[in-house]
C-alpha atoms as a PDB file:
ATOM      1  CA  UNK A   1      12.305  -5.346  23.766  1.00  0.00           C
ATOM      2  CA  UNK A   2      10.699  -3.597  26.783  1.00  0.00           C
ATOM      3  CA  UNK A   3       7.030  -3.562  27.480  1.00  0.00           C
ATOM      4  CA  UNK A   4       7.264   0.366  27.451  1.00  0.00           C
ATOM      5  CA  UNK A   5       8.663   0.543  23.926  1.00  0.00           C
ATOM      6  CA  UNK A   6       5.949  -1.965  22.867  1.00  0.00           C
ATOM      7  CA  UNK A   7       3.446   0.592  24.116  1.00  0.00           C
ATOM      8  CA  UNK A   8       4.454   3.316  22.595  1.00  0.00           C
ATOM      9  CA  UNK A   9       4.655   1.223  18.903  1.00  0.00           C
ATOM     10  CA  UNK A  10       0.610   0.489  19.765  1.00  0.00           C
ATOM     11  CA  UNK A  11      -1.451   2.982  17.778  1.00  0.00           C
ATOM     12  CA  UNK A  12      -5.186   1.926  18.668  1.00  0.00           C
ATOM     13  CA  UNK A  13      -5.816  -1.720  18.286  1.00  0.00           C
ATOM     14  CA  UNK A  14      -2.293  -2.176  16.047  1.00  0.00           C
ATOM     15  CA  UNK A  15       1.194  -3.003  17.199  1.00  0.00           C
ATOM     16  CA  UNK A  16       3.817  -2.505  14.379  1.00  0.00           C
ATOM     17  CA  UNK A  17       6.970  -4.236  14.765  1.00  0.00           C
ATOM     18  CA  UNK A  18       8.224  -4.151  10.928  1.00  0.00           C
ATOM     19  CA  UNK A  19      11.650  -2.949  10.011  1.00  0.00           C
ATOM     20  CA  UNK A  20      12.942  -3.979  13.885  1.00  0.00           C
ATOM     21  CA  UNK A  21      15.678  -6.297  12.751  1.00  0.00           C
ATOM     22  CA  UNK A  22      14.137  -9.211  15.164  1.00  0.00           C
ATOM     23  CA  UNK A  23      14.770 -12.198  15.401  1.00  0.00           C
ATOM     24  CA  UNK A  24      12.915 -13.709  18.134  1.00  0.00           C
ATOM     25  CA  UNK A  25       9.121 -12.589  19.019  1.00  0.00           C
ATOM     26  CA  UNK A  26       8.627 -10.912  22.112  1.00  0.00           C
ATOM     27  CA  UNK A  27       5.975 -13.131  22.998  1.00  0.00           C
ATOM     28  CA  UNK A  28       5.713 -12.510  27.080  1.00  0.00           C
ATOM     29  CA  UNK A  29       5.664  -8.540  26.429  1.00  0.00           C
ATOM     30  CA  UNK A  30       3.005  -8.667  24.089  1.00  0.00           C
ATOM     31  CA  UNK A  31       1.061 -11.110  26.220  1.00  0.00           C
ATOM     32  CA  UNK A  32       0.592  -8.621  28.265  1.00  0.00           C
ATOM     33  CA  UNK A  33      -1.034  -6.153  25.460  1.00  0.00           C
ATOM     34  CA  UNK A  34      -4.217  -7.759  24.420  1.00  0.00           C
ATOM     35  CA  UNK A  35      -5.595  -4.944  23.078  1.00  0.00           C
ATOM     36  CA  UNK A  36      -2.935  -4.998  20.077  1.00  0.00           C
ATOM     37  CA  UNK A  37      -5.262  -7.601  18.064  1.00  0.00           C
ATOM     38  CA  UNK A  38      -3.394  -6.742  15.068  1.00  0.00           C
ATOM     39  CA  UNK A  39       0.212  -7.277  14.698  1.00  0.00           C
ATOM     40  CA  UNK A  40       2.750  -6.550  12.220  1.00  0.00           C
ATOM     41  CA  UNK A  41       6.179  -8.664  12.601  1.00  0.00           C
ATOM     42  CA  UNK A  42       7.076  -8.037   8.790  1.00  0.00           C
ATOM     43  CA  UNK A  43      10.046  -7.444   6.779  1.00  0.00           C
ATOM     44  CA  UNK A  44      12.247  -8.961  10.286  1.00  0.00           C
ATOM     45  CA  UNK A  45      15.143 -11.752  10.238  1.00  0.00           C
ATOM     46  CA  UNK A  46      12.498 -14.039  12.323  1.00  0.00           C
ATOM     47  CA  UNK A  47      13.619 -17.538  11.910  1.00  0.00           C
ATOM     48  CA  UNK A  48      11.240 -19.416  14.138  1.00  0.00           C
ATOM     49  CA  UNK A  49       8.003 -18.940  16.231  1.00  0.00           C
ATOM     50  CA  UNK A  50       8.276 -20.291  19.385  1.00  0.00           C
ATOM     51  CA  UNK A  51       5.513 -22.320  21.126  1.00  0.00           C
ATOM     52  CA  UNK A  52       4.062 -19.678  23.293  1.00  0.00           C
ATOM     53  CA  UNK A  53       3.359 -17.355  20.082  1.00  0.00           C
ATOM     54  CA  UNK A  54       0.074 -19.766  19.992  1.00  0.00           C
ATOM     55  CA  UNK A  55      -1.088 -18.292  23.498  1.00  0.00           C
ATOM     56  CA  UNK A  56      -1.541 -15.326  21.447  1.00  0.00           C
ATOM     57  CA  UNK A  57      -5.404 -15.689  21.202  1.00  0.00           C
ATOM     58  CA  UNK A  58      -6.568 -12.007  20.974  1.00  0.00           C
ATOM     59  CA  UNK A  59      -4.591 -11.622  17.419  1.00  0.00           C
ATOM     60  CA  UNK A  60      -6.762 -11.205  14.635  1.00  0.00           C
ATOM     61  CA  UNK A  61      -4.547 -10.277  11.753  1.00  0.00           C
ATOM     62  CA  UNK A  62      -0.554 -11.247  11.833  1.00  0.00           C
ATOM     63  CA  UNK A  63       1.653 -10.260   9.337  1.00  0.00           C
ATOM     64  CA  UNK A  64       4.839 -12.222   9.291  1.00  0.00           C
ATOM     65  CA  UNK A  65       5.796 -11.125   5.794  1.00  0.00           C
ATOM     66  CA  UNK A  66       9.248 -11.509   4.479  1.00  0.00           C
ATOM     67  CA  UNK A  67      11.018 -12.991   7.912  1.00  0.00           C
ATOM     68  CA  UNK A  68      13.028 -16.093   7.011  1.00  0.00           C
ATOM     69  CA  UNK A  69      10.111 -18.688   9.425  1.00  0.00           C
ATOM     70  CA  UNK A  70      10.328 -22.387   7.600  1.00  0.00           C
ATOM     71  CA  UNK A  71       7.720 -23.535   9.817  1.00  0.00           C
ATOM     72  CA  UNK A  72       4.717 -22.349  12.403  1.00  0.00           C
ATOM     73  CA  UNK A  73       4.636 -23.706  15.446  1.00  0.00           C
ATOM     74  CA  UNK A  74       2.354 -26.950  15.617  1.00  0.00           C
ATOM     75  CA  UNK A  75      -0.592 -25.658  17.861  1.00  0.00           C
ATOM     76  CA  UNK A  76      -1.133 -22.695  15.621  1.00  0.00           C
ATOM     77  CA  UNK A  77      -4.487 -23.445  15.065  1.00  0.00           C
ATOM     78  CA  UNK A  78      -4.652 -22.451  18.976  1.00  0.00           C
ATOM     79  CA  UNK A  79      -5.046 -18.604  17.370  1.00  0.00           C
ATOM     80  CA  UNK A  80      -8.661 -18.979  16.917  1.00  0.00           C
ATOM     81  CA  UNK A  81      -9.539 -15.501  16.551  1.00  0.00           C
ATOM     82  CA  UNK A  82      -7.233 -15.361  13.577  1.00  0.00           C
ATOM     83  CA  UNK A  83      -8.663 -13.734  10.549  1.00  0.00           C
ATOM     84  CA  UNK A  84      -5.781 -12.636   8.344  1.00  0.00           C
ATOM     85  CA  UNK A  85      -2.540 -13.962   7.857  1.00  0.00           C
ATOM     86  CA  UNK A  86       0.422 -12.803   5.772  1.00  0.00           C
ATOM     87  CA  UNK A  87       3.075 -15.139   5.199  1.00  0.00           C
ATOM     88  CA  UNK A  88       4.253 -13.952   2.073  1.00  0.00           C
ATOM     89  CA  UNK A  89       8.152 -14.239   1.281  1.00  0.00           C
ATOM     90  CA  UNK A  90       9.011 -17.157   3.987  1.00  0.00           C
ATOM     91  CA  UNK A  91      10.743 -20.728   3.887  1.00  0.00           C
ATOM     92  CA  UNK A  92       7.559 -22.414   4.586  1.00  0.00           C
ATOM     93  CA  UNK A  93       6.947 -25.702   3.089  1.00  0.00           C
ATOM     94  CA  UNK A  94       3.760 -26.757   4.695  1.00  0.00           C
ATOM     95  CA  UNK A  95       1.548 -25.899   7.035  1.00  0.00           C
ATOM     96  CA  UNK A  96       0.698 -27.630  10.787  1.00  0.00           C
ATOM     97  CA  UNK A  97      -2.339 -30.051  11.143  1.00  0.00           C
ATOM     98  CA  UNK A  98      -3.708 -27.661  13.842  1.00  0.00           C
ATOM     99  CA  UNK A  99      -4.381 -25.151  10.919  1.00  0.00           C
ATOM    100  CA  UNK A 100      -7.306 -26.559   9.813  1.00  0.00           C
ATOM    101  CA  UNK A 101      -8.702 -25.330  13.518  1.00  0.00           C
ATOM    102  CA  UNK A 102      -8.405 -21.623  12.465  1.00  0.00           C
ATOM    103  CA  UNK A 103     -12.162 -21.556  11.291  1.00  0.00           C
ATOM    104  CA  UNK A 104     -12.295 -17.617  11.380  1.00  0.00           C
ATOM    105  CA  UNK A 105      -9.396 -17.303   9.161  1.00  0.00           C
ATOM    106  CA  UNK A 106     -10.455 -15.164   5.619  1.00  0.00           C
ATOM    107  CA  UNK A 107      -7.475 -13.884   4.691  1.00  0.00           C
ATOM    108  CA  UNK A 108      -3.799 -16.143   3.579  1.00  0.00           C
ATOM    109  CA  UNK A 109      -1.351 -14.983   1.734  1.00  0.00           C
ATOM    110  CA  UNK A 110       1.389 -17.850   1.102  1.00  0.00           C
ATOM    111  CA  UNK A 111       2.793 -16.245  -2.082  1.00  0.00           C
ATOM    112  CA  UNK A 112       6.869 -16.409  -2.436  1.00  0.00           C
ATOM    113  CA  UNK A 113       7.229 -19.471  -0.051  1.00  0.00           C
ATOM    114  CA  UNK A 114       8.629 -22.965  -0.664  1.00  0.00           C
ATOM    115  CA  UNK A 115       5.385 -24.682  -0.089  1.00  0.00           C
ATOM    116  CA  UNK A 116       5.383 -28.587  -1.253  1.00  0.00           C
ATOM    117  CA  UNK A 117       3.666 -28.738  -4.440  1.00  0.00           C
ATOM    118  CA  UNK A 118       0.314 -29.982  -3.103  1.00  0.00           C
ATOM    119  CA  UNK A 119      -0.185 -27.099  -0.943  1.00  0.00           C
ATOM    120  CA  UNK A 120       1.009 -24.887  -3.551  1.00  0.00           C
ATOM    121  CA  UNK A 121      -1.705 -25.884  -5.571  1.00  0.00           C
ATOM    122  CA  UNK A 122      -4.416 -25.914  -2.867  1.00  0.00           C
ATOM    123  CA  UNK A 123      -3.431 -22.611  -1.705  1.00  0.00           C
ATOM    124  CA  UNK A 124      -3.500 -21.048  -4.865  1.00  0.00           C
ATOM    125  CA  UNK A 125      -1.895 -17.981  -6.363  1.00  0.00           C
ATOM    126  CA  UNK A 126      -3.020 -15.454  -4.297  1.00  0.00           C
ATOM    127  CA  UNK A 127      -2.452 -12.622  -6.559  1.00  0.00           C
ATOM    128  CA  UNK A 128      -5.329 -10.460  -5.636  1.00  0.00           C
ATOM    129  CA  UNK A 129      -7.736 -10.098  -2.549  1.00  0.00           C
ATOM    130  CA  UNK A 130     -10.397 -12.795  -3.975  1.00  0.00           C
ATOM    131  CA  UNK A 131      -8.082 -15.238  -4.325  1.00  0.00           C
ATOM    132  CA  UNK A 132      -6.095 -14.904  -0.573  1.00  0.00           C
ATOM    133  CA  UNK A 133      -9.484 -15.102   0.254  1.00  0.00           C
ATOM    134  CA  UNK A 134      -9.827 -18.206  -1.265  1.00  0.00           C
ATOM    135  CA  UNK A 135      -6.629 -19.727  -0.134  1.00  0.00           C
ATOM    136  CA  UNK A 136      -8.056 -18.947   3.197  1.00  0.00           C
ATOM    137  CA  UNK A 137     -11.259 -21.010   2.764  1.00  0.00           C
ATOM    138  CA  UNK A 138      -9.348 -23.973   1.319  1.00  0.00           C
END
């Protein structure tokens, strides 16, 4: 996807890349777009993250929503500005040590994944705002 096209999806401080049939993340084109701090990658056919999504660090909300990811990357916790996440509908089954790093984070959604059953329960339901808020503290 070319940087221009990127540009013209960025309305303010939000880059929406939903419905874009992707598979891979453009990661060196939005690189160069740090003033998109919030991203939306959902409803995509993205299988895997790679590596360099965690040089990301200006994101503060990513929604990954319904994509097909089974795992983050391991230095995700390198996205310390992160405040919201939405991995709803995924193949995730756990989540990377580094996660524990993203001490900003008040927002997870983890709902319709594949989580093993201790995260499942740590993580909660996450049916309403309070408790993705929760899930995000724990």
């Amino acid at each position: 996807m070319p940087k221009d096209n990127l540009r013209d999806k960025l309305e303010g401080n939000e880059l929406d890349l939903s419905l874009n049939n992707l598979t891979t993340v453009p990661v060196k084109d939005l690189a160069v777009l740090p003033k998109a701090t919030h991203l939306d990658l959902s409803c995509n056919a993205i299988v895997t993250l790679p590596d360099s999504f965690c040089t990301l660090k200006h994101l503060v909300k990513i929604d990954l929503s319904k994509n097909e990811l089974s795992e983050l990357p391991e230095d995700f916790g390198a996205l310390q500005n992160l405040q919201h996440l939405d991995l709803l509908g995924n193949k995730i089954v756990t989540l990377p040590i580094s996660f524990y790093q993203l001490r900003k984070l008040k927002w997870l959604d983890l709902k319709d994944n594949l989580l093993i059953e201790d995260l499942k329960k740590v993580a909660g339901d996450c049916l309403d705002e309070d408790q993705c808020k929760k899930c995000a503290q724990r």
